[in-house]
N, C-alpha and C. Protein backbone atom coordinates (compact mmCIF):
# COMPACT_ATOMS: atom_id res chain seq x y z
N UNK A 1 15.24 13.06 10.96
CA UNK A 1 14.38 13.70 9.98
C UNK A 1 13.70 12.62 9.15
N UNK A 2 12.45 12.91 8.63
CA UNK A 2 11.69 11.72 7.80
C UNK A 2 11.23 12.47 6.83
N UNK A 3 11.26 11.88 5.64
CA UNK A 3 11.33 12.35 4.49
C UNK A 3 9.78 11.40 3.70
N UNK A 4 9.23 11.59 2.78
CA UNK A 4 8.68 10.77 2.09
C UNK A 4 8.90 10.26 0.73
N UNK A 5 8.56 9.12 0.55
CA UNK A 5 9.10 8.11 -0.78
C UNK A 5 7.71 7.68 -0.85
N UNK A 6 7.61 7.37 -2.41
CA UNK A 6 7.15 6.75 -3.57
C UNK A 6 7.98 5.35 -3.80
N UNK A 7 6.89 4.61 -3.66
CA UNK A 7 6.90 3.20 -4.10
C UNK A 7 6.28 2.31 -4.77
N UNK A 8 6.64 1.81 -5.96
CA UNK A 8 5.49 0.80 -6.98
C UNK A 8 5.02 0.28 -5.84
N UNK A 9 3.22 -0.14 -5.75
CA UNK A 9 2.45 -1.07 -5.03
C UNK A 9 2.69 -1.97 -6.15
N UNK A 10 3.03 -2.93 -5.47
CA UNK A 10 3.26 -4.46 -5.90
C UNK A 10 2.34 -5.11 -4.71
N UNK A 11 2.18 -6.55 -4.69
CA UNK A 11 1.67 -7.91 -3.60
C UNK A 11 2.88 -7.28 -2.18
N UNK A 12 4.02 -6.97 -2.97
CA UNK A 12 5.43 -7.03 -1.66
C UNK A 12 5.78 -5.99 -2.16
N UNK A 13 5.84 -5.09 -0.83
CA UNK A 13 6.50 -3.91 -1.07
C UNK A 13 8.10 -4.29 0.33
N UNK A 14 8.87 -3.88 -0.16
CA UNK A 14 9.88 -3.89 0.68
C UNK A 14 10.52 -2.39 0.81
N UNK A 15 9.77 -1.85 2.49
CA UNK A 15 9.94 -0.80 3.10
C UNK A 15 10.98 -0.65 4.25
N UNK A 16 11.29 0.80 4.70
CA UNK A 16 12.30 0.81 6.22
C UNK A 16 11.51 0.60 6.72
N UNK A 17 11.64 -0.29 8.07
CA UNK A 17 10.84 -0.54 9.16
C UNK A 17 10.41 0.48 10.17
N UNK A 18 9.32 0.83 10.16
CA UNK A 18 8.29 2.07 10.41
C UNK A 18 8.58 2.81 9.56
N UNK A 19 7.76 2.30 8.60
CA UNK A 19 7.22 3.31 7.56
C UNK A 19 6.05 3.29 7.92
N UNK A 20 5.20 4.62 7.44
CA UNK A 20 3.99 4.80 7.94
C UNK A 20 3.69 5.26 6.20
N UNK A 21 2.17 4.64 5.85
CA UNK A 21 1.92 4.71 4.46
C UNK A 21 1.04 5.64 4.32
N UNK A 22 0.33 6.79 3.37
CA UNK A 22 -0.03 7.62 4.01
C UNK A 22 -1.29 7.69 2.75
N UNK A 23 -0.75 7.50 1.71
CA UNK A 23 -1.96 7.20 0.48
C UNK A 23 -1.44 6.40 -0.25
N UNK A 24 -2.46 6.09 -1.77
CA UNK A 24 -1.98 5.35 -2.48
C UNK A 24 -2.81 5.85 -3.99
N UNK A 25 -1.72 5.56 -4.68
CA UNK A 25 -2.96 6.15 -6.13
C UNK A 25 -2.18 6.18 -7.11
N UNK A 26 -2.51 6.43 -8.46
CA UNK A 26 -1.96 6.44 -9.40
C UNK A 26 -0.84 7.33 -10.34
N UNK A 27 0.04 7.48 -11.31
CA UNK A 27 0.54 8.05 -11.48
C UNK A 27 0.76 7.33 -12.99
N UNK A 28 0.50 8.07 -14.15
CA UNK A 28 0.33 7.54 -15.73
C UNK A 28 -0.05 6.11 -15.44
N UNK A 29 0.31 4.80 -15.38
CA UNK A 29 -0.53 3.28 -15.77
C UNK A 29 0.10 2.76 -14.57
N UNK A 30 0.71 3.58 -13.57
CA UNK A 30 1.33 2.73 -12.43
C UNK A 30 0.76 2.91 -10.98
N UNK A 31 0.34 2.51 -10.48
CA UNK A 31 -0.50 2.02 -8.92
C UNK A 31 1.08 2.54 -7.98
N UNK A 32 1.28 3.55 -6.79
CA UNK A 32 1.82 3.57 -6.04
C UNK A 32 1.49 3.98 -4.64
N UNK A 33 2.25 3.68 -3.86
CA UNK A 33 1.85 4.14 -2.36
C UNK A 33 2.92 5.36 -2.16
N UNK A 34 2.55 6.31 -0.82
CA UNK A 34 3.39 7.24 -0.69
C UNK A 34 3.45 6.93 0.96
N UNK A 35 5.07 6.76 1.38
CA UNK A 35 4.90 6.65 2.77
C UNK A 35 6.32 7.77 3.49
N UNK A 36 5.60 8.17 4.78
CA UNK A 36 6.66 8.25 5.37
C UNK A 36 7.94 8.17 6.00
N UNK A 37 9.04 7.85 6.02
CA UNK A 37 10.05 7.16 6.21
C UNK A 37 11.34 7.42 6.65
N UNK A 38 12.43 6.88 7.61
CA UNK A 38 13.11 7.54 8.11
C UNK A 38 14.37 7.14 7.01
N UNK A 39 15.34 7.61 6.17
CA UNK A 39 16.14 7.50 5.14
C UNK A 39 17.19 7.02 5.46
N UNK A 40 17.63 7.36 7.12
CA UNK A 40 19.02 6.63 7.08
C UNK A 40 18.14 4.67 8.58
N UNK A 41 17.19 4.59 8.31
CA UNK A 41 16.90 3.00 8.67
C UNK A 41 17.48 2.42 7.64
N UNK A 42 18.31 1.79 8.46
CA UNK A 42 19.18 0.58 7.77
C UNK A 42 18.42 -0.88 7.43
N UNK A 43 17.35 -1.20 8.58
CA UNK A 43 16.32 -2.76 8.59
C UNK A 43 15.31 -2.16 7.80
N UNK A 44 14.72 -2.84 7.04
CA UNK A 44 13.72 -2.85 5.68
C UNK A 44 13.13 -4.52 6.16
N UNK A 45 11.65 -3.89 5.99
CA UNK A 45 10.41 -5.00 5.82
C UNK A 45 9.88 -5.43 4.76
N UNK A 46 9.28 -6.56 4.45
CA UNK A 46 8.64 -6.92 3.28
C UNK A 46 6.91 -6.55 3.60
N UNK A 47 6.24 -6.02 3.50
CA UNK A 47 4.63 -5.64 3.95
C UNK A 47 4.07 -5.86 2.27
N UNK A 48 3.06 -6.57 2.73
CA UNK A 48 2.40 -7.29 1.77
C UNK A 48 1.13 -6.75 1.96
N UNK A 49 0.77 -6.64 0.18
CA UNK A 49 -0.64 -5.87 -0.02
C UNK A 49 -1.55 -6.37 -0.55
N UNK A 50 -2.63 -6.37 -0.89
CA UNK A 50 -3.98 -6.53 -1.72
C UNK A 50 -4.58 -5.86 -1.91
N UNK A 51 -5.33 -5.66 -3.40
CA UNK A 51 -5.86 -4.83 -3.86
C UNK A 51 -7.25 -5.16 -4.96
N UNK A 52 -8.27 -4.98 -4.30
CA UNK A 52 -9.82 -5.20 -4.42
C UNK A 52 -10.53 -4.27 -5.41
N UNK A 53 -11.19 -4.86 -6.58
CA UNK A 53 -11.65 -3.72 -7.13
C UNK A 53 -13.31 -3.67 -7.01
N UNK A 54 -13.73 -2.76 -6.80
CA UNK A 54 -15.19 -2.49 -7.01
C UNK A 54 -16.12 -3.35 -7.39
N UNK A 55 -16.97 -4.12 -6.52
CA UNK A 55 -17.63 -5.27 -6.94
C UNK A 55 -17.40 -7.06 -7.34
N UNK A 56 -15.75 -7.01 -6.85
CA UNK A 56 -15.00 -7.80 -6.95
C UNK A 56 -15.50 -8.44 -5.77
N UNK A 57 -15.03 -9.89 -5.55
CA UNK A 57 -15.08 -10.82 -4.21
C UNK A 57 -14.36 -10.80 -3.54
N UNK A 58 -14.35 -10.33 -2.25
CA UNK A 58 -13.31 -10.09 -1.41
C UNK A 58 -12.38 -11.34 -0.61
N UNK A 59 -12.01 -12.07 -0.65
CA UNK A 59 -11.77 -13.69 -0.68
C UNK A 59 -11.39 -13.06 1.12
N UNK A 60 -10.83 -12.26 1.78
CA UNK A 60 -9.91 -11.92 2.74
C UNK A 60 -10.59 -11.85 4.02
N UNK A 61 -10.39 -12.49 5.39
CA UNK A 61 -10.84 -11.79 6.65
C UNK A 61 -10.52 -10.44 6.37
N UNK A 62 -11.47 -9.45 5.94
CA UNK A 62 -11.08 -8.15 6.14
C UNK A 62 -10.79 -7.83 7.33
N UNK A 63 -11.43 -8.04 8.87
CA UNK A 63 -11.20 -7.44 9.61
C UNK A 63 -9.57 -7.86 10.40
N UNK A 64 -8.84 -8.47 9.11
CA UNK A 64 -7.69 -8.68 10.10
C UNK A 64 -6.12 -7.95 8.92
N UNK A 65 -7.13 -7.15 7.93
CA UNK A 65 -6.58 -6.31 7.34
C UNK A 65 -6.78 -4.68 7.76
N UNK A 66 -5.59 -4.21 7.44
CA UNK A 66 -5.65 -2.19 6.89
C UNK A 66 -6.09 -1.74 6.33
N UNK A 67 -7.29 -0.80 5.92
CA UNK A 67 -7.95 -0.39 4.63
C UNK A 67 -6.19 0.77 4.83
N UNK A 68 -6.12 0.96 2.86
CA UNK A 68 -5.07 1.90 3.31
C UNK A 68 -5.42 3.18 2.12
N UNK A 69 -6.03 2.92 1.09
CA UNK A 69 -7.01 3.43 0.16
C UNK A 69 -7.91 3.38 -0.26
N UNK A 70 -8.40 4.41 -1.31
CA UNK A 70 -8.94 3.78 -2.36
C UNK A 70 -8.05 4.87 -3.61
N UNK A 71 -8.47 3.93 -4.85
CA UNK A 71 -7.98 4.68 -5.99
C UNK A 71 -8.59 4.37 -7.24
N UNK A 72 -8.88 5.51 -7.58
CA UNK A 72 -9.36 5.95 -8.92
C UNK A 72 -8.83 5.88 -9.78
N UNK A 73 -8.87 4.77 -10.83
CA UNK A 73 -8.19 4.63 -12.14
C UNK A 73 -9.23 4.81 -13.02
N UNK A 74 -9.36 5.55 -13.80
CA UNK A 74 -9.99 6.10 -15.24
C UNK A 74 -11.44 5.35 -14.91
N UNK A 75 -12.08 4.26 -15.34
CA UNK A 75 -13.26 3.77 -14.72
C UNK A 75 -13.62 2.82 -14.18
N UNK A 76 -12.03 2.46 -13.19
CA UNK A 76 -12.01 0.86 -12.24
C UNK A 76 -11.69 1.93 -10.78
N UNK A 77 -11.79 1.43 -10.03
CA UNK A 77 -12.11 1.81 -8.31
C UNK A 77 -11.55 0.79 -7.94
N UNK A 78 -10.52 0.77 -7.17
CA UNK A 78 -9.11 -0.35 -6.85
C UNK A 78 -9.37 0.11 -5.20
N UNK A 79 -9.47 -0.95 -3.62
CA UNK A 79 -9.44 -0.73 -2.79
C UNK A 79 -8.19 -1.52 -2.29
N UNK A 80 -7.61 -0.76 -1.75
CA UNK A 80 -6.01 -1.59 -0.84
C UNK A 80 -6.10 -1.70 0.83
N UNK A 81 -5.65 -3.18 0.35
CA UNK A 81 -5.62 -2.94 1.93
C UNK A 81 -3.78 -3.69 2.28
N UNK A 82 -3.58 -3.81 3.64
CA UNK A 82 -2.23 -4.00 3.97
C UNK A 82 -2.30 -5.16 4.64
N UNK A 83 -2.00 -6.53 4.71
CA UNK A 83 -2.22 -7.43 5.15
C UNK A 83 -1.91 -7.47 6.34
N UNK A 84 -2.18 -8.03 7.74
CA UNK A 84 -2.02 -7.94 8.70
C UNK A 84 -1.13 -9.10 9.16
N UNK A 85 0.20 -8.77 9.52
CA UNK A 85 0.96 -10.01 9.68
C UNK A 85 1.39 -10.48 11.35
N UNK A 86 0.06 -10.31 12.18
CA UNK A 86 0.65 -10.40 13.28
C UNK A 86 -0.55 -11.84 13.40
């Protein structure tokens, strides 16, 4: 059975391995992702994020990133992506 969890987006999120992330957005002043997840995976990953805001410089090969949102904070526009670690 897979259940879903809430997790602070931080740079490092440390997830069960196959987690599948499904949005991301806010909740009162805190940035989180919501992923799918199996509860009794015992191995946990470190998946590392970045997060771009609206008109900002994107320093990143995007195309070797995940777009995995976007999110609406009051009047900043935050884009995430999931770094690609292969």
């Amino acid at each position: 059975m897979k259940v879903i969890f809430k997790y602070e987006l931080t740079s490092e999120v440390l997830l069960p391995k196959g987690a599948l992330i499904l949005r991301a957005g806010t909740q009162g002043d805190t940035m989180f992702i919501w992923a799918l997840i199996d509860p009794n995976e015992k191995e946990h990953i470190e998946r590392e994020f970045i997060v771009v805001g609206t008109g900002h410089p994107f320093e990143y090969e995007y195309l070797k990133h995940r777009f995995v949102d976007t999110v609406f904070d009051g009047p900043f526009v935050w884009h995430i992506f999931e770094v690609n670690t292969n």
